[in-house]
PDB file of N, CA and C in Angstrom:
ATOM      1  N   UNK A   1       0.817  -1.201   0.000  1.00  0.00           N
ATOM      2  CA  UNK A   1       0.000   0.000   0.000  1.00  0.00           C
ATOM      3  C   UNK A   1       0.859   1.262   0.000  1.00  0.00           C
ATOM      4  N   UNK A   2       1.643   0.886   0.580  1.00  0.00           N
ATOM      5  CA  UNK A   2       2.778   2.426   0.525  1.00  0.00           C
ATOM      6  C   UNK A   2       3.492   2.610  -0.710  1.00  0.00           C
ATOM      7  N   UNK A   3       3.851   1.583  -1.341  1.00  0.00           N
ATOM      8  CA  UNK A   3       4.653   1.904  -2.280  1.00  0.00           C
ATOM      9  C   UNK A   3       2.757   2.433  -3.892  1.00  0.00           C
ATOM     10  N   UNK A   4       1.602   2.120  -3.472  1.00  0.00           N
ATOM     11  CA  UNK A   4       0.755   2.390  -3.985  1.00  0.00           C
ATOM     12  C   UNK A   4       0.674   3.964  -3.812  1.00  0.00           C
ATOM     13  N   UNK A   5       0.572   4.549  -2.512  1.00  0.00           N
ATOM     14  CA  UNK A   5       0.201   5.781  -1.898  1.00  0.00           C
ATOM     15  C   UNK A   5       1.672   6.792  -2.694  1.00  0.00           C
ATOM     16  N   UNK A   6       2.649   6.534  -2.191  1.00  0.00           N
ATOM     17  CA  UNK A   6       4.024   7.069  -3.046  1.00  0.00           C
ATOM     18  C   UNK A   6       3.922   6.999  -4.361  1.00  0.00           C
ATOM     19  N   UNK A   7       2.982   6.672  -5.372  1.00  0.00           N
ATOM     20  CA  UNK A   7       3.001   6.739  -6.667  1.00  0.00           C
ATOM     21  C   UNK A   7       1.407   7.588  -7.159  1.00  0.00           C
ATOM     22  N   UNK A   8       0.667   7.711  -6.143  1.00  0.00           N
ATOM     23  CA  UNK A   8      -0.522   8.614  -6.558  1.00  0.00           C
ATOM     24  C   UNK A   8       0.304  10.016  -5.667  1.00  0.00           C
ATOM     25  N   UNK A   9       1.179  10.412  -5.778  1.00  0.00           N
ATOM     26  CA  UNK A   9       1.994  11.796  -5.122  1.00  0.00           C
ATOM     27  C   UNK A   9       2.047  12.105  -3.326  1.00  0.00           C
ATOM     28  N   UNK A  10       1.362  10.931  -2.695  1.00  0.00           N
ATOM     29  CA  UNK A  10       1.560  11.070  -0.983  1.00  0.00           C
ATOM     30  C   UNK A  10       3.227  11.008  -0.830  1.00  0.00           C
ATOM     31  N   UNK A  11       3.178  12.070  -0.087  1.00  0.00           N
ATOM     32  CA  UNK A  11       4.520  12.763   0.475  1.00  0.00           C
ATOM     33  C   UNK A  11       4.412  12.113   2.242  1.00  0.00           C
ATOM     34  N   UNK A  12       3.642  11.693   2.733  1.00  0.00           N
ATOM     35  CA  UNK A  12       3.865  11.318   4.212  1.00  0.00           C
ATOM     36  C   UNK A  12       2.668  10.424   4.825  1.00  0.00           C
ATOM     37  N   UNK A  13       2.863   9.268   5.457  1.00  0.00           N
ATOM     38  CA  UNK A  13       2.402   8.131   5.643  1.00  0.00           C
ATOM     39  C   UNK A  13       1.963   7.686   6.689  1.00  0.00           C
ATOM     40  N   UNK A  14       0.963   8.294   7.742  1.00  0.00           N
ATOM     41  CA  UNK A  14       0.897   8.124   9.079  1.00  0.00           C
ATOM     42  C   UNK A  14       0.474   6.485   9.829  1.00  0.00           C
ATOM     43  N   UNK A  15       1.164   5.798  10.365  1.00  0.00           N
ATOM     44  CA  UNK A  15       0.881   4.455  10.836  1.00  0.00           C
ATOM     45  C   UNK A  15       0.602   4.142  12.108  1.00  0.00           C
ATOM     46  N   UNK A  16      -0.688   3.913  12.906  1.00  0.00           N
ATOM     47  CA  UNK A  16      -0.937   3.762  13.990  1.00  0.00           C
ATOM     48  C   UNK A  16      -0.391   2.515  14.198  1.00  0.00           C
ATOM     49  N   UNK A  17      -0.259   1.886  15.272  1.00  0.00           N
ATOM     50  CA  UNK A  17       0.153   0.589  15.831  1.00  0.00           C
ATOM     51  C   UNK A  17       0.613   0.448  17.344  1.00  0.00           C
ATOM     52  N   UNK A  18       0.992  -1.151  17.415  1.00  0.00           N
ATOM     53  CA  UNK A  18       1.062  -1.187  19.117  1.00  0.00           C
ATOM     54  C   UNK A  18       1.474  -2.311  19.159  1.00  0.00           C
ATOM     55  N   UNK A  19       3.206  -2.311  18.377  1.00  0.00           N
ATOM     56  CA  UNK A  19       3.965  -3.752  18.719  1.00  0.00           C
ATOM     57  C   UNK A  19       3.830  -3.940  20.306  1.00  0.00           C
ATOM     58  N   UNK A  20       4.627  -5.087  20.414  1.00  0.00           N
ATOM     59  CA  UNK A  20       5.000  -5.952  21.759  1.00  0.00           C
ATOM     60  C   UNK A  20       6.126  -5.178  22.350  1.00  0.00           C
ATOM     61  N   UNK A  21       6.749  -5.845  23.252  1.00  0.00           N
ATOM     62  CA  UNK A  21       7.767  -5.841  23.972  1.00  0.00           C
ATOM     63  C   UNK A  21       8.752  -6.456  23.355  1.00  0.00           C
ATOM     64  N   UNK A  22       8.282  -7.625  22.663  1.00  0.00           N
ATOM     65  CA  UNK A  22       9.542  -8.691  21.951  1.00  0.00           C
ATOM     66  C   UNK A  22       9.148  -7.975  20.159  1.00  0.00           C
ATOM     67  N   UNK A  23       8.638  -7.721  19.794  1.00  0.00           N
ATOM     68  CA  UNK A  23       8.396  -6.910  17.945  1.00  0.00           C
ATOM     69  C   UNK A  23       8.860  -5.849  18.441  1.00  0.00           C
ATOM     70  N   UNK A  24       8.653  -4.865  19.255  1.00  0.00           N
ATOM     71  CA  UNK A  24       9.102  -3.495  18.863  1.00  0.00           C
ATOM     72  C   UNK A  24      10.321  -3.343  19.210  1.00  0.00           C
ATOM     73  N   UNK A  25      11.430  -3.755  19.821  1.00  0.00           N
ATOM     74  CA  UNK A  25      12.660  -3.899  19.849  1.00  0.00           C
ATOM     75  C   UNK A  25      12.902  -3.879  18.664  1.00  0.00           C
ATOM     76  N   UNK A  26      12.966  -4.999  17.895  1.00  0.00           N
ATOM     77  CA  UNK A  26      13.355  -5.189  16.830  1.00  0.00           C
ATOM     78  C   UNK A  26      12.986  -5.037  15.544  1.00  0.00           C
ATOM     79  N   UNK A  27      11.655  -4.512  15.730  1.00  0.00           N
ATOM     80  CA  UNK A  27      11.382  -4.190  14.194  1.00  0.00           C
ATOM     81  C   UNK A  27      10.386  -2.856  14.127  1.00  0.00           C
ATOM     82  N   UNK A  28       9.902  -1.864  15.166  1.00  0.00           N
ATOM     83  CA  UNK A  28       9.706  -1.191  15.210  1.00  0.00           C
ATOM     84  C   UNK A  28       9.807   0.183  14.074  1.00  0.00           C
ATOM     85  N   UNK A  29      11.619   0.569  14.369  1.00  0.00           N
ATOM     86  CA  UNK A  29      11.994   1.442  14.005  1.00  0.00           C
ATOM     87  C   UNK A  29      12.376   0.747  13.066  1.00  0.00           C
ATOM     88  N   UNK A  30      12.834  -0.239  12.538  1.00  0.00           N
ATOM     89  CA  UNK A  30      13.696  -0.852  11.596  1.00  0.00           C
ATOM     90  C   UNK A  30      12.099  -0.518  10.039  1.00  0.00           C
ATOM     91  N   UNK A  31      11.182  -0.890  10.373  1.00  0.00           N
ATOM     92  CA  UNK A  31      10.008  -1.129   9.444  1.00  0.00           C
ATOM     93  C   UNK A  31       9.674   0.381   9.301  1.00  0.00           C
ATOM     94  N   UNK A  32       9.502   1.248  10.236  1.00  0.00           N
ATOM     95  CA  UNK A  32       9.143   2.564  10.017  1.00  0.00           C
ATOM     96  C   UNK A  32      10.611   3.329   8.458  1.00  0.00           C
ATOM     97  N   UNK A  33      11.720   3.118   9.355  1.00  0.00           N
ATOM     98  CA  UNK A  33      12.822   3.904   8.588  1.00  0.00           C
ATOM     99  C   UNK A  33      12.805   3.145   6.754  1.00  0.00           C
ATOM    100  N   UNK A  34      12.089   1.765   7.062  1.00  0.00           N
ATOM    101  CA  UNK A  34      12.517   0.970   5.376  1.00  0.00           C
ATOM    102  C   UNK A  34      11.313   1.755   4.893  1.00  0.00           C
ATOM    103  N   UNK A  35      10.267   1.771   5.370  1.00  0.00           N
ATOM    104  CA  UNK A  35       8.642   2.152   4.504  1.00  0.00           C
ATOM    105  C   UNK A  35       9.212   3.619   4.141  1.00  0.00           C
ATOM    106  N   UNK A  36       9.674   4.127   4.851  1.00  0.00           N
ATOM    107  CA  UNK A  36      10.140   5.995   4.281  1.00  0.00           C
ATOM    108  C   UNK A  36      11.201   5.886   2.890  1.00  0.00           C
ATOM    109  N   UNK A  37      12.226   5.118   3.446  1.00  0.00           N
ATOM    110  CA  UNK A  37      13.346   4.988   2.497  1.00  0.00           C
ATOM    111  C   UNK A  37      12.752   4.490   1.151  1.00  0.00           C
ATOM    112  N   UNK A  38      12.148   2.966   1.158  1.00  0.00           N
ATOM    113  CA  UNK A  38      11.858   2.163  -0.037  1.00  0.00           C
ATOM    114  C   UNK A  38      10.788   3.430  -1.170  1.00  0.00           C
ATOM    115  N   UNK A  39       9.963   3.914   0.010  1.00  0.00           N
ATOM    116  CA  UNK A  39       9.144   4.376  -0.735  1.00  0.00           C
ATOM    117  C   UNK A  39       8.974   5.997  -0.814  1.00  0.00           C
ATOM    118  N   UNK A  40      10.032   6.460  -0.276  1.00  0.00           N
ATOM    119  CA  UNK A  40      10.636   8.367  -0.639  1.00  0.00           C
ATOM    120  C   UNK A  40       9.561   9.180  -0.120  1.00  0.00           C
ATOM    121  N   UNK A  41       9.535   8.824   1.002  1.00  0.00           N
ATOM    122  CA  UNK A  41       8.182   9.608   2.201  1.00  0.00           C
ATOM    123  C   UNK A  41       8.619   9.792   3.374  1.00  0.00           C
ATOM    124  N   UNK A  42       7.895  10.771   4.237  1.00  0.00           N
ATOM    125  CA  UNK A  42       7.764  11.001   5.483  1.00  0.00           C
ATOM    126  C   UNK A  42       7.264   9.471   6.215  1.00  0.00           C
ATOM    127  N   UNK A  43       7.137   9.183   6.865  1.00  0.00           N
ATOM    128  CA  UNK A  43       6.542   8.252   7.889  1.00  0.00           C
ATOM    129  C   UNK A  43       6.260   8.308   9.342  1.00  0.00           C
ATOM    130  N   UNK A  44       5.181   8.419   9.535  1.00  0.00           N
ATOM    131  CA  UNK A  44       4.850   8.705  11.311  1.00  0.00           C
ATOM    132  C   UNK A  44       4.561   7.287  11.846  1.00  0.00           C
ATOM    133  N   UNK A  45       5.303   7.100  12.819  1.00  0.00           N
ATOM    134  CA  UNK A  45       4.490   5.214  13.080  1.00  0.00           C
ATOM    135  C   UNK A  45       4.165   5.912  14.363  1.00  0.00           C
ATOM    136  N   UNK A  46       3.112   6.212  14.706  1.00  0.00           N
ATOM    137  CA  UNK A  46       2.442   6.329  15.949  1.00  0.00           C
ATOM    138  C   UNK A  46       2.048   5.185  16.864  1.00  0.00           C
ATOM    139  N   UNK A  47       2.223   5.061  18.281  1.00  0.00           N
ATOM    140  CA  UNK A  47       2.171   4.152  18.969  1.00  0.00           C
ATOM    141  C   UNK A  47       1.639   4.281  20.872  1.00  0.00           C
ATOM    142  N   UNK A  48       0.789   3.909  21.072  1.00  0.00           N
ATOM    143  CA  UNK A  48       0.293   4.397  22.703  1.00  0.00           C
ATOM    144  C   UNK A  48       1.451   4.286  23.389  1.00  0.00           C
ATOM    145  N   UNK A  49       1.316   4.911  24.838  1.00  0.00           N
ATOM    146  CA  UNK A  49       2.519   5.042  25.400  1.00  0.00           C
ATOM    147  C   UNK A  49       2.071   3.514  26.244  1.00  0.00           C
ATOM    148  N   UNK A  50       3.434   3.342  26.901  1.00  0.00           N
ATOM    149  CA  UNK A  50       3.366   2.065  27.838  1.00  0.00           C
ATOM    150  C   UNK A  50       2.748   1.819  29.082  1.00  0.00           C
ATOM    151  N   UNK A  51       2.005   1.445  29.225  1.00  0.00           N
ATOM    152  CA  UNK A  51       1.043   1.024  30.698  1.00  0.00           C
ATOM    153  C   UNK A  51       1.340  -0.403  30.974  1.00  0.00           C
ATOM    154  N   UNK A  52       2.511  -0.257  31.873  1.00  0.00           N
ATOM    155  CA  UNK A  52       2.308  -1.722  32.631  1.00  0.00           C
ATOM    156  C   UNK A  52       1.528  -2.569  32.888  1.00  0.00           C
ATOM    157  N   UNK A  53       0.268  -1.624  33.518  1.00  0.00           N
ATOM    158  CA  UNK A  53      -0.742  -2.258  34.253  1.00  0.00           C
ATOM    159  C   UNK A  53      -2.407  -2.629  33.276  1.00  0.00           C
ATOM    160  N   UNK A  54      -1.574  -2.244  31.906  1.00  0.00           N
ATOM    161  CA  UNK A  54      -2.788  -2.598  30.597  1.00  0.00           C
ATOM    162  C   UNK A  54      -3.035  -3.676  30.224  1.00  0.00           C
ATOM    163  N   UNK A  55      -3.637  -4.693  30.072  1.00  0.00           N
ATOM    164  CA  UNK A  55      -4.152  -6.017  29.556  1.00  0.00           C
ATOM    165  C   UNK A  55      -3.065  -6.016  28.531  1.00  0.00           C
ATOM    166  N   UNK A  56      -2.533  -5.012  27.228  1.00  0.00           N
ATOM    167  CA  UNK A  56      -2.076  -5.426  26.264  1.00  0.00           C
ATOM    168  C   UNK A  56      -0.726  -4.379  26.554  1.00  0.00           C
ATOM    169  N   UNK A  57       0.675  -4.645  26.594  1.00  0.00           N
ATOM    170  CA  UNK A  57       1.555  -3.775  27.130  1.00  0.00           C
ATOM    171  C   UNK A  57       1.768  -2.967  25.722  1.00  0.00           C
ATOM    172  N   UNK A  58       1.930  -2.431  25.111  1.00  0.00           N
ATOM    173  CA  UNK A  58       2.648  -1.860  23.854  1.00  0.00           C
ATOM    174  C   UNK A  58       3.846  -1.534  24.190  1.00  0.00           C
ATOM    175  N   UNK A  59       4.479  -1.559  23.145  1.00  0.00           N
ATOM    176  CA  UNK A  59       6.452  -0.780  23.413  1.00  0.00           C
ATOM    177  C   UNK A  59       6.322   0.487  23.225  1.00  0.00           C
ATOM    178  N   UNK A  60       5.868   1.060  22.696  1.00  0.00           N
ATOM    179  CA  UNK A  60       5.802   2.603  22.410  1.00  0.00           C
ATOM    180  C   UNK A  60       6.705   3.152  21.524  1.00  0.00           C
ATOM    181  N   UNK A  61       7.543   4.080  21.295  1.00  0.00           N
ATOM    182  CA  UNK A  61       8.348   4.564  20.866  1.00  0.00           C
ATOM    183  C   UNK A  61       7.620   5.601  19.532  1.00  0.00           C
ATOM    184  N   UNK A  62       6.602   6.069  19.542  1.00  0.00           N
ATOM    185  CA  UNK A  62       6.110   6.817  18.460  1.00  0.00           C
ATOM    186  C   UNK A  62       7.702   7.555  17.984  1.00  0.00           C
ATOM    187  N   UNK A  63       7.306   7.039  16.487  1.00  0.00           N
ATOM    188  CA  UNK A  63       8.624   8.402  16.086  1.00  0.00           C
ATOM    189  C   UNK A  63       7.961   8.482  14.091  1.00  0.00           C
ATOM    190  N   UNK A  64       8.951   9.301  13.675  1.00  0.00           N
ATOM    191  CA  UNK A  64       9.684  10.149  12.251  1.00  0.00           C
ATOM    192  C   UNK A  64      10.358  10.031  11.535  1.00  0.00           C
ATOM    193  N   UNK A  65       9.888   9.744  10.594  1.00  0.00           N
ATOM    194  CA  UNK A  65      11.853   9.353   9.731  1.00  0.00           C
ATOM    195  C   UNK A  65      11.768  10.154   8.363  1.00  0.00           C
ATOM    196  N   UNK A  66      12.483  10.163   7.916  1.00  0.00           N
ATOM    197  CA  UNK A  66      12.222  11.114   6.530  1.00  0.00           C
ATOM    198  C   UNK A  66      12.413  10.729   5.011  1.00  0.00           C
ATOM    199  N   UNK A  67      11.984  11.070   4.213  1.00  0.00           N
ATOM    200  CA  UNK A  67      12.246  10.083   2.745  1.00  0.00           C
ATOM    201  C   UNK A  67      14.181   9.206   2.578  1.00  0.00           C
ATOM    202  N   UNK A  68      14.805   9.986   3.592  1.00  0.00           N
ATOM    203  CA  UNK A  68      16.153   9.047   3.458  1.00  0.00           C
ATOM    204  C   UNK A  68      16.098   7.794   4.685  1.00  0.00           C
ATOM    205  N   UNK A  69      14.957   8.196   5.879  1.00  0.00           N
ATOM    206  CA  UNK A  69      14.804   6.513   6.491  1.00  0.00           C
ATOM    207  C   UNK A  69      15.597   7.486   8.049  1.00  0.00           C
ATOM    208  N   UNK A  70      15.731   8.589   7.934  1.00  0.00           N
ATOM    209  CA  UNK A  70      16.812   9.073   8.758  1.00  0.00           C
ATOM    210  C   UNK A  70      15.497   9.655   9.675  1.00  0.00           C
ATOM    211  N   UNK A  71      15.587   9.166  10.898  1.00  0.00           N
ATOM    212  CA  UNK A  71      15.020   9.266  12.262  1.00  0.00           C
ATOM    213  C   UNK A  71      14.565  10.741  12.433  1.00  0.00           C
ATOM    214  N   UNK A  72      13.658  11.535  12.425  1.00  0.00           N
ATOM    215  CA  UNK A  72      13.760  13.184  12.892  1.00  0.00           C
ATOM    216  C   UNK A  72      13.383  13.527  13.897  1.00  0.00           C
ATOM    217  N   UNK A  73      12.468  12.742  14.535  1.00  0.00           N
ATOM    218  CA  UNK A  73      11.517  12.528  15.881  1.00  0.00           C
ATOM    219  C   UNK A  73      11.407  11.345  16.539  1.00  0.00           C
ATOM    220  N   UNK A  74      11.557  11.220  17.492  1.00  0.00           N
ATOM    221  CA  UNK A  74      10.989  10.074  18.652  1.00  0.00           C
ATOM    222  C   UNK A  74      10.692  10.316  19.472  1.00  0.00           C
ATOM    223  N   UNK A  75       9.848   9.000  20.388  1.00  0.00           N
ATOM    224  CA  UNK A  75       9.810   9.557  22.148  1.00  0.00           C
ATOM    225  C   UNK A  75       9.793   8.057  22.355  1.00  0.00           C
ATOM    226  N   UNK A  76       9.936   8.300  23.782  1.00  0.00           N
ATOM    227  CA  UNK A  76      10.404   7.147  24.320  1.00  0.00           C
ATOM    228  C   UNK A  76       9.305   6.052  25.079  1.00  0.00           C
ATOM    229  N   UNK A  77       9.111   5.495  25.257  1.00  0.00           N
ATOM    230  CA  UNK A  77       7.765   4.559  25.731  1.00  0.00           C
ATOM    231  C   UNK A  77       6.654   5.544  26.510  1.00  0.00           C
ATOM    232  N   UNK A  78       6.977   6.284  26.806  1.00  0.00           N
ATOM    233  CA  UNK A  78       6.118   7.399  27.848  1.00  0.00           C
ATOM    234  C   UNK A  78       5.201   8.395  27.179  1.00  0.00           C
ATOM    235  N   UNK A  79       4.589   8.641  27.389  1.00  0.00           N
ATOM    236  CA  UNK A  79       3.076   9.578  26.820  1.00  0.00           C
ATOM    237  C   UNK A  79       3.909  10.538  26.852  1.00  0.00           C
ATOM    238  N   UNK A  80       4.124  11.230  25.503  1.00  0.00           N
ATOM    239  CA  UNK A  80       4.484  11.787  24.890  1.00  0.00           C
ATOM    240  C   UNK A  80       4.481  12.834  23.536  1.00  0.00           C
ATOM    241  N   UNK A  81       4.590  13.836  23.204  1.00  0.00           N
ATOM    242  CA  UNK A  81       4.159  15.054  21.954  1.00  0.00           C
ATOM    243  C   UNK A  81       5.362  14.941  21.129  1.00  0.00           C
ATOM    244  N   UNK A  82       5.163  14.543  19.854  1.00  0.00           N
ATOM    245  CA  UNK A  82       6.731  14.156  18.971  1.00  0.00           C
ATOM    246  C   UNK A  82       6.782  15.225  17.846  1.00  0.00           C
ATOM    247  N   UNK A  83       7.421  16.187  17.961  1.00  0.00           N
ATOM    248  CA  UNK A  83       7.469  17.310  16.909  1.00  0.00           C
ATOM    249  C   UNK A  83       8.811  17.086  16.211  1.00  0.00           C
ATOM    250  N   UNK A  84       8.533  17.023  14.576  1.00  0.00           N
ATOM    251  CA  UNK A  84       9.341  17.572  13.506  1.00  0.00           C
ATOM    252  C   UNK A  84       9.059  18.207  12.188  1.00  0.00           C
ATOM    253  N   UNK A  85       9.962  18.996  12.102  1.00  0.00           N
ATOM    254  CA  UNK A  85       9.568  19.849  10.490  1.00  0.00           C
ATOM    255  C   UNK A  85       9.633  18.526   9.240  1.00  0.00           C
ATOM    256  N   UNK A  86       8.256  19.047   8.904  1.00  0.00           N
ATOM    257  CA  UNK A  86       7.710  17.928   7.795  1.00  0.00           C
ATOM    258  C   UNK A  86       8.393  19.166   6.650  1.00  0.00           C
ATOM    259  N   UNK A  87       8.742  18.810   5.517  1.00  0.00           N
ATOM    260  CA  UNK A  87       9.602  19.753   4.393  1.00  0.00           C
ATOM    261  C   UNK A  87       9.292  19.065   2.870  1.00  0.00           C
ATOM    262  N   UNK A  88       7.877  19.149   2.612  1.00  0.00           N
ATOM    263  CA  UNK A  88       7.585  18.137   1.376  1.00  0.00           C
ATOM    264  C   UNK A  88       8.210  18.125   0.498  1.00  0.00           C
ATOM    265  N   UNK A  89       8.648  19.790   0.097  1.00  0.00           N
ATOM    266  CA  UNK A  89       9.597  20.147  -0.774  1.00  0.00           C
ATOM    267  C   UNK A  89      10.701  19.250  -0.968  1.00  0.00           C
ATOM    268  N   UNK A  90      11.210  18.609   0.339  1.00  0.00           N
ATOM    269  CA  UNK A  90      12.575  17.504   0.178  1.00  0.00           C
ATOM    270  C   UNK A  90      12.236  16.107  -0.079  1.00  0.00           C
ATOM    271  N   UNK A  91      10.814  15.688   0.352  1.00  0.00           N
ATOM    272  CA  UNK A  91      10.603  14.714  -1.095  1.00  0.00           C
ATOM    273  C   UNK A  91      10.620  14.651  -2.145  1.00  0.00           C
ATOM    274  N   UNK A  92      10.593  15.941  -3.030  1.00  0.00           N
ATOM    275  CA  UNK A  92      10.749  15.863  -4.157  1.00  0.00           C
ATOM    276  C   UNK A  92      12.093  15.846  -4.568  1.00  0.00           C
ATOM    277  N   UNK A  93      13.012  16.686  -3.317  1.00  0.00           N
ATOM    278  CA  UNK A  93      14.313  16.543  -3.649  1.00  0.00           C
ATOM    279  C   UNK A  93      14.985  15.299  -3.912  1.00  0.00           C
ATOM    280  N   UNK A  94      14.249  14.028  -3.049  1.00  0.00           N
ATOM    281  CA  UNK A  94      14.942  12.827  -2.597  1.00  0.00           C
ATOM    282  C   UNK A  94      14.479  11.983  -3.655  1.00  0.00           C
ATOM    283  N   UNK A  95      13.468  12.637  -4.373  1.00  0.00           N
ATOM    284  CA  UNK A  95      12.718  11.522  -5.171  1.00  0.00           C
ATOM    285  C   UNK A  95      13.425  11.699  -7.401  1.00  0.00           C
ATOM    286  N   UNK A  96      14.052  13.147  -6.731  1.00  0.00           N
ATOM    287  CA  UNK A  96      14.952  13.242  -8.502  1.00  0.00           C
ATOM    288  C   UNK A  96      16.083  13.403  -7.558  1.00  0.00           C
ATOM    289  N   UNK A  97      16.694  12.681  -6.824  1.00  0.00           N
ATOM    290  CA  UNK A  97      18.384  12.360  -6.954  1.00  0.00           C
ATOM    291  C   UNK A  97      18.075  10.974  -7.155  1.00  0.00           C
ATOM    292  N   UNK A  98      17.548  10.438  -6.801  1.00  0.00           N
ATOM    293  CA  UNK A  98      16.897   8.964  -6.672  1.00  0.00           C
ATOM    294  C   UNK A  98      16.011   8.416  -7.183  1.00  0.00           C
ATOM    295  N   UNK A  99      15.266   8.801  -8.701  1.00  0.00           N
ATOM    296  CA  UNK A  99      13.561   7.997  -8.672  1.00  0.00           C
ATOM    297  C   UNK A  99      13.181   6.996  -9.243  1.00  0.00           C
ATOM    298  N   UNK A 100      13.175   6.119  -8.016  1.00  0.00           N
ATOM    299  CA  UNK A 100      12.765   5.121  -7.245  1.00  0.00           C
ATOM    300  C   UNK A 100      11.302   4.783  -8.351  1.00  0.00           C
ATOM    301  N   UNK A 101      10.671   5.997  -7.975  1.00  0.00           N
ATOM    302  CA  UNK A 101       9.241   5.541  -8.572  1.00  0.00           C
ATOM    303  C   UNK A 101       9.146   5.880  -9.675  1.00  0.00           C
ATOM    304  N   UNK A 102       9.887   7.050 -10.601  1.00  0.00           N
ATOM    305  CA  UNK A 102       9.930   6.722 -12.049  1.00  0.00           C
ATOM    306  C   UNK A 102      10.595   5.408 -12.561  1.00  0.00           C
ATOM    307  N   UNK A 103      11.496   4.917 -12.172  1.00  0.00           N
ATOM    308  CA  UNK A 103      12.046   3.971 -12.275  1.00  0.00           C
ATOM    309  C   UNK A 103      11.372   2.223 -12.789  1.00  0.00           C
ATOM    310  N   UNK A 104      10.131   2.539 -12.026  1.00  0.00           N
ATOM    311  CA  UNK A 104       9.378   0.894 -11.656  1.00  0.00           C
ATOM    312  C   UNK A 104       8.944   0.309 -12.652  1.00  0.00           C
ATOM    313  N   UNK A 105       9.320  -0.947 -13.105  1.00  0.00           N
ATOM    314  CA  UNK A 105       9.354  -1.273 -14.510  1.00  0.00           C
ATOM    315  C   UNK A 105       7.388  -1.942 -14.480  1.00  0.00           C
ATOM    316  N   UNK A 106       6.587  -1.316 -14.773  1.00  0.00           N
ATOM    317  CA  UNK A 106       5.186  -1.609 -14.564  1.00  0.00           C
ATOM    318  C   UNK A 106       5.190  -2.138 -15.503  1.00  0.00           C
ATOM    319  N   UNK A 107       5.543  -2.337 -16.542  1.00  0.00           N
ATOM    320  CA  UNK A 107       4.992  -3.060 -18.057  1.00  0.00           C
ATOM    321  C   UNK A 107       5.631  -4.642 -17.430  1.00  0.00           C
ATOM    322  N   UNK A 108       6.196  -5.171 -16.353  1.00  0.00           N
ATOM    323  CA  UNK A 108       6.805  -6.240 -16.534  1.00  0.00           C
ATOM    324  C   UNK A 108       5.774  -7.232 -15.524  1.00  0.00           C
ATOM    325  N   UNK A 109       4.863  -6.009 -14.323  1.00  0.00           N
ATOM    326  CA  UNK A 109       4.324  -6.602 -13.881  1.00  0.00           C
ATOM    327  C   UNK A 109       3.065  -5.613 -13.596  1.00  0.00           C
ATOM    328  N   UNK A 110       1.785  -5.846 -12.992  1.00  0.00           N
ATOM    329  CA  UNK A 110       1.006  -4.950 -12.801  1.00  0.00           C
ATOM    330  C   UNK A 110       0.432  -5.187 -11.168  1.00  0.00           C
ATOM    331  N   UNK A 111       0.270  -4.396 -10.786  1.00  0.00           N
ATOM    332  CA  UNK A 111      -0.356  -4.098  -9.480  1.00  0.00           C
ATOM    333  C   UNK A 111      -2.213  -4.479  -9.862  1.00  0.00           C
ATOM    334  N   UNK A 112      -2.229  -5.226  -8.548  1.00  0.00           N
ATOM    335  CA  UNK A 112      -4.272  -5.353  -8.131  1.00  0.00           C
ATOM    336  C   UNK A 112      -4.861  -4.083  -7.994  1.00  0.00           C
ATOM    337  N   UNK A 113      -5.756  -3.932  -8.293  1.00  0.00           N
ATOM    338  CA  UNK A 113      -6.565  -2.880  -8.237  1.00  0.00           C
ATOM    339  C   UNK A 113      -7.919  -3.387  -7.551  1.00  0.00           C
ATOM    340  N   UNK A 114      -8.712  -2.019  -7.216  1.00  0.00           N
ATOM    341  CA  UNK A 114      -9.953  -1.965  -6.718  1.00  0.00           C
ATOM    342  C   UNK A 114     -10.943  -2.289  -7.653  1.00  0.00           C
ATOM    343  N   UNK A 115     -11.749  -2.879  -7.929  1.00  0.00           N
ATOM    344  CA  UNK A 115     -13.059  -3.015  -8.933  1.00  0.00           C
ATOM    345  C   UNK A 115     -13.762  -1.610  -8.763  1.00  0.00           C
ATOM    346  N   UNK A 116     -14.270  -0.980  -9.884  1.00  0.00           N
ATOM    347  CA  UNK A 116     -15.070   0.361  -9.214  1.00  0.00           C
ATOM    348  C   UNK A 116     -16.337  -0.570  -9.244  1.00  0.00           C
TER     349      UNK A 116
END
C-alpha cells in the first residue's frame, strides 16, 4: 500500500500501531525507517505510550523518519508530543536524486486494483 500511496503523489504516511515488547525492539523502528526509504516519504508510526498495568503492554516509541529513512523525531515509551519539520519540498528533492518511482518497470508486472 505504501509503495501504492508514493506513486498517486503522498509525500507522508501516518501508521498507527502497538507492537509488543519482543516486535518493537526489533522491528519497530527498523520497518518505520525501510517504509520511508523504499518508498521516498515522510513516515509517522504512531504508537500508545506504555502502561504496565494494561491487559495489552505496547512498546511505544512513536517516532519520524524522513524520505532518506533518517530518524527526525521520537519519544520514548512514555506519553508523549513528537514534533518535527515535515519539508515536502525535500521529497521531491529525494525523489529526482533517486527515482525510485519513475524507475518501476510496470509493463513487466502490474499491481491489483480496486473493482469500481
Amino acid at each position: 500500500m505504501a509503495s501504492f500511496y508514493a506513486d498517486k503523489g503522498c509525500k507522508l504516511l501516518v501508521y498507527p500501531g502497538a507492537f509488543n515488547l519482543t516486535t518493537g525492539p526489533a522491528h519497530w523502528e527498523l520497518l518505520t525507517r525501510a517504509r520511508a526509504a523504499e518508498n521516498q516519504v515522510y513516515v509517522c508510526s504512531v504508537s500508545p505510550a506504555r502502561d504496565q498495568n494494561a491487559t495489552y503492554v505496547a512498546y511505544g516509541h512513536t517516532l519520524i523518519s524522513d524520505p532518506w529513512g533518517t530518524v527526525i523525531g521520537k519519544a520514548d515509551e512514555t506519553e508523549q508530543i513528537v514534533y518535527a519539520d515535515i519539508d515536502l519540498g525535500y521529497v521531491d528533492e529525494v525523489r529526482s536524486s533517486i527515482p525510485i518511482i519513475r524507475q518501476r518497470r510496470l509493463d513487466l508486472y502490474t499491481r491489483a486494483t480496486a473493482k469500481q
